[in-house]
C-alpha atoms as a PDB file:
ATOM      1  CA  UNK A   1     -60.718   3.798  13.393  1.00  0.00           C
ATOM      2  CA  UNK A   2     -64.377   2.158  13.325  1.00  0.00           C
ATOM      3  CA  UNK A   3     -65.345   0.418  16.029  1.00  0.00           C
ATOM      4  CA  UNK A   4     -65.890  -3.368  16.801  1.00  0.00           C
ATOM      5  CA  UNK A   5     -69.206  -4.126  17.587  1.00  0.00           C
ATOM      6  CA  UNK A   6     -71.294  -7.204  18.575  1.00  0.00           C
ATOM      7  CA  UNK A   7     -72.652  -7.233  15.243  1.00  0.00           C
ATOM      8  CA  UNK A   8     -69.210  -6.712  13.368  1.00  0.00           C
ATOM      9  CA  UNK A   9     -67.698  -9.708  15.473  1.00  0.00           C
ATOM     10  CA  UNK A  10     -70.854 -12.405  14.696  1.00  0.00           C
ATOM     11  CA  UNK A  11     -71.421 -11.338  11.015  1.00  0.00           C
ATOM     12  CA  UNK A  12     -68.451 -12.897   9.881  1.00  0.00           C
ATOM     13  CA  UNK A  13     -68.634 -15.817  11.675  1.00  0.00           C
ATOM     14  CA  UNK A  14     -71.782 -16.868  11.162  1.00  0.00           C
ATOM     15  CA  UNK A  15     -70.864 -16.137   7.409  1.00  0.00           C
ATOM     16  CA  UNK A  16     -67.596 -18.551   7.964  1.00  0.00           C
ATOM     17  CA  UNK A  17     -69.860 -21.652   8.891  1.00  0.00           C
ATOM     18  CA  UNK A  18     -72.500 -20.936   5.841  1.00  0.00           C
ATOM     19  CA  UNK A  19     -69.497 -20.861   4.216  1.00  0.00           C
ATOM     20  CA  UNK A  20     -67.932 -24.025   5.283  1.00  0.00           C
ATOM     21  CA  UNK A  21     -70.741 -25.424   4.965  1.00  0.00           C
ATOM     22  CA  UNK A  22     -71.106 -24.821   1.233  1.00  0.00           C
ATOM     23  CA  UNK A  23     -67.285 -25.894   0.974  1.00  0.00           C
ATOM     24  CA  UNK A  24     -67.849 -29.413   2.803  1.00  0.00           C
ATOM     25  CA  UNK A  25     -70.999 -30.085   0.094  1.00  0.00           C
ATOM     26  CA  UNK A  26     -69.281 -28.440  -2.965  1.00  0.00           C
ATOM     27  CA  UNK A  27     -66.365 -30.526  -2.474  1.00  0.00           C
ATOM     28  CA  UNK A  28     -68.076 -34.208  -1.613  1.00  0.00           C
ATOM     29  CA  UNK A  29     -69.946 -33.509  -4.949  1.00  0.00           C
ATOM     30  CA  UNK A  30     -66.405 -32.478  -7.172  1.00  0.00           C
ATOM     31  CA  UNK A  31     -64.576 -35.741  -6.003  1.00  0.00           C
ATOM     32  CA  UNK A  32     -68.055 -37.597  -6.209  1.00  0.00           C
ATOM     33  CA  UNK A  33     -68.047 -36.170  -9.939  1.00  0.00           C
ATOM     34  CA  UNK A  34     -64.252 -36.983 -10.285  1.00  0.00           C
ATOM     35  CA  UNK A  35     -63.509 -33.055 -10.825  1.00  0.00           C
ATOM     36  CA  UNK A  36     -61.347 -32.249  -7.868  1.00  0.00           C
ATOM     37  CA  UNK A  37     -58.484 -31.489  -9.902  1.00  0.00           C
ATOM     38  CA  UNK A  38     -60.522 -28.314 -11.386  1.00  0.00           C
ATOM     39  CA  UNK A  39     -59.409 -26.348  -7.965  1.00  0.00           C
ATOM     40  CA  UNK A  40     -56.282 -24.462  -8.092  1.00  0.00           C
ATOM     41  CA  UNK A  41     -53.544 -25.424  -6.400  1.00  0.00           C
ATOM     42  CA  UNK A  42     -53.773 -21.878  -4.416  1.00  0.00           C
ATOM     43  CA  UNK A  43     -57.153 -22.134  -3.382  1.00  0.00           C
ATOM     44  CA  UNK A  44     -56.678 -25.913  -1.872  1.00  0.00           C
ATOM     45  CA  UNK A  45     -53.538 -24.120   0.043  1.00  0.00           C
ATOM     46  CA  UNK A  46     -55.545 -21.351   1.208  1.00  0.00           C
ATOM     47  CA  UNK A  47     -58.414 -23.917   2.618  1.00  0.00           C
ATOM     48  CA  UNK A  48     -55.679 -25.888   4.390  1.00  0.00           C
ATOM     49  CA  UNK A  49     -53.756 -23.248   5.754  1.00  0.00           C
ATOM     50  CA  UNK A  50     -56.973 -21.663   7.016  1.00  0.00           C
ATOM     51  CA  UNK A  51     -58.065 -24.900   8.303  1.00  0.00           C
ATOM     52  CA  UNK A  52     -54.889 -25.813  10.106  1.00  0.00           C
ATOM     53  CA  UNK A  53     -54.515 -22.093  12.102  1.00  0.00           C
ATOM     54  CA  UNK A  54     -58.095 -22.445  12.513  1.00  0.00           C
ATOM     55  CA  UNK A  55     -57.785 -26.075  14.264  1.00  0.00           C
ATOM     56  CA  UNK A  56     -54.486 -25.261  16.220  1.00  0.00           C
ATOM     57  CA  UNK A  57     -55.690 -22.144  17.230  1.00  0.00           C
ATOM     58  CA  UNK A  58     -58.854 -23.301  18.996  1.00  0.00           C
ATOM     59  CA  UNK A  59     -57.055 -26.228  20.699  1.00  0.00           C
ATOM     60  CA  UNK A  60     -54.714 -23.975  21.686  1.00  0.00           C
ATOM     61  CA  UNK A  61     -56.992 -21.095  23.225  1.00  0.00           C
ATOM     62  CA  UNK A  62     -60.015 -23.492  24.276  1.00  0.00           C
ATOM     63  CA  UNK A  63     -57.229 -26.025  25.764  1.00  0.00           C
ATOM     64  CA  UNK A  64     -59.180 -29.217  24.584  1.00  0.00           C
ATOM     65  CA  UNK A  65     -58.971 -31.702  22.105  1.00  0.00           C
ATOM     66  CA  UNK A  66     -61.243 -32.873  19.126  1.00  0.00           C
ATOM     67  CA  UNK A  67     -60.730 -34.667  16.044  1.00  0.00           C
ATOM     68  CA  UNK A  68     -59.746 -32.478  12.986  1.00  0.00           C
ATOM     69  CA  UNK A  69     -62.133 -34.461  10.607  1.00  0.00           C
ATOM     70  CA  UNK A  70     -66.168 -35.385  10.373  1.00  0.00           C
ATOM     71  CA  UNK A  71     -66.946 -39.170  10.976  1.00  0.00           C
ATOM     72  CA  UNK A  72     -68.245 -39.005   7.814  1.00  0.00           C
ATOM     73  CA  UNK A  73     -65.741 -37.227   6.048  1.00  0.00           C
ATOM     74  CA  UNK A  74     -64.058 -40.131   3.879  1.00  0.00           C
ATOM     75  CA  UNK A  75     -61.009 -39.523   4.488  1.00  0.00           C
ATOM     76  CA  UNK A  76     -58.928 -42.893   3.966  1.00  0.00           C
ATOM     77  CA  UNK A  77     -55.145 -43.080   5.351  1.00  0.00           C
ATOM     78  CA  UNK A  78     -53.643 -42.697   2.494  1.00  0.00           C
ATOM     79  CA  UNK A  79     -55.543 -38.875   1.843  1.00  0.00           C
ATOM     80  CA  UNK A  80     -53.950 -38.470   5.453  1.00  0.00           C
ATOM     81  CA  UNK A  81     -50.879 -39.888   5.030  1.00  0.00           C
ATOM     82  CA  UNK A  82     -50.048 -37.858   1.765  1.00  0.00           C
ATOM     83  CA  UNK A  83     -51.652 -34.591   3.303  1.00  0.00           C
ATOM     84  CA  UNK A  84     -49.312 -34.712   6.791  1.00  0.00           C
ATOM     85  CA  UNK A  85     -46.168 -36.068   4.957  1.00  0.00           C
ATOM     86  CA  UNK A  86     -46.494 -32.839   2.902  1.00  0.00           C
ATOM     87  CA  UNK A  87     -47.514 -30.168   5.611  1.00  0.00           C
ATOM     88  CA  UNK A  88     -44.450 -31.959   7.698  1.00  0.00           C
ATOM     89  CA  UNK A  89     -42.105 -31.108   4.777  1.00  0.00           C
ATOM     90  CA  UNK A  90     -43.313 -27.995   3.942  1.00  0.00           C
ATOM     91  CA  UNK A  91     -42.806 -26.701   7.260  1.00  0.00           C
ATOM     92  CA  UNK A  92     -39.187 -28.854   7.378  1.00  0.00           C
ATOM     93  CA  UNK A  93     -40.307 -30.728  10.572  1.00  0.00           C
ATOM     94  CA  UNK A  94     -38.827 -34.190  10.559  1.00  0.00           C
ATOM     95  CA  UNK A  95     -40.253 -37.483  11.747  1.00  0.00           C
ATOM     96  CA  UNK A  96     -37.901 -37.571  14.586  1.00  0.00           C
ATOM     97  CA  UNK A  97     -38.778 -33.925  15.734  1.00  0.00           C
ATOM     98  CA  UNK A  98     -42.670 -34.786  15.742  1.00  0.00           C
ATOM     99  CA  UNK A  99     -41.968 -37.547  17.142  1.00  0.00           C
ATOM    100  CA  UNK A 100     -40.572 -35.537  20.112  1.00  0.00           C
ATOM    101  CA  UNK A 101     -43.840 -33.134  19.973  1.00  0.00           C
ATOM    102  CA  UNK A 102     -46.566 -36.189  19.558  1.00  0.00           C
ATOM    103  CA  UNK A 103     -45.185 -38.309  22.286  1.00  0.00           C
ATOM    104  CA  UNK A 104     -45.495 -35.258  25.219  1.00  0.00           C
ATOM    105  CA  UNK A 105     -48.477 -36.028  26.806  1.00  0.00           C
ATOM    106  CA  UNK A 106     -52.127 -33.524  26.485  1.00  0.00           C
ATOM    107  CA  UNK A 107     -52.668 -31.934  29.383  1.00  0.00           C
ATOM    108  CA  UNK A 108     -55.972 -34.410  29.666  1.00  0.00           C
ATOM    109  CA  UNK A 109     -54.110 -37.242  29.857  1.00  0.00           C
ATOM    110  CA  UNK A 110     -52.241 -35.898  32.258  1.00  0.00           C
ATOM    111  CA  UNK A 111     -55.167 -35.039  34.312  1.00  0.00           C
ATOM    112  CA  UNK A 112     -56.430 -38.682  33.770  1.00  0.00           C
ATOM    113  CA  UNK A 113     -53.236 -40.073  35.213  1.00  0.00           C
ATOM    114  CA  UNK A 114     -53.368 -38.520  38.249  1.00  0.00           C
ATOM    115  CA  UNK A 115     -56.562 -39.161  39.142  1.00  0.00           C
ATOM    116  CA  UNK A 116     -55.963 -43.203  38.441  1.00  0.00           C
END
């Protein structure tokens, strides 16, 4: 079994935001184009799976909060709307059960609310 190193740790992060990078202007310039249907439906799911873990994961072990998406990222509600309406039945999570989970308060606000 190799061993991790510094080096084998950093590599592939540093590749993952070159990466991400290339993603974020590849894709502004398909949709700007009109060509976003040319990605395969696999490849989209791969990109939002990855994106999703990635996201809950660091809120999760960083305990803090930050908005998925860029200011600039042009999303409009519908893109979200469609997007969340399909992750919510994909995973079969109702609207009543997220309800439940979005209305427990972040531990932030709950820091804010006893200090008022």
């Amino acid at each position: 079994m190799s061993q991790l190193t510094t080096e084998t740790v950093t590599e592939p992060v540093t590749c993952f935001e070159d990466d991400a990078q290339r993603l974020w202007v590849s894709t502004r310039k398909l949709l700007a184009e009109g060509r976003g249907n040319v990605v395969s439906e696999l490849a989209i799911q791969q990109l939002l799976a990855a994106a999703v873990r990635l996201y809950a994961n660091k809120m999760d072990t960083e305990n803090r909060y930050f908005s998925p998406v860029r200011d600039d990222s042009g999303l409009t509600v519908t893109d979200v709307a469609v997007v969340a309406t399909e992750l919510l039945r994909s995973v079969d999570l109702s609207l009543f059960d997220l309800s439940m989970w979005a209305s427990r308060p972040r531990e932030d606000e709950m820091i804010d609310r006893s200090n008022g």
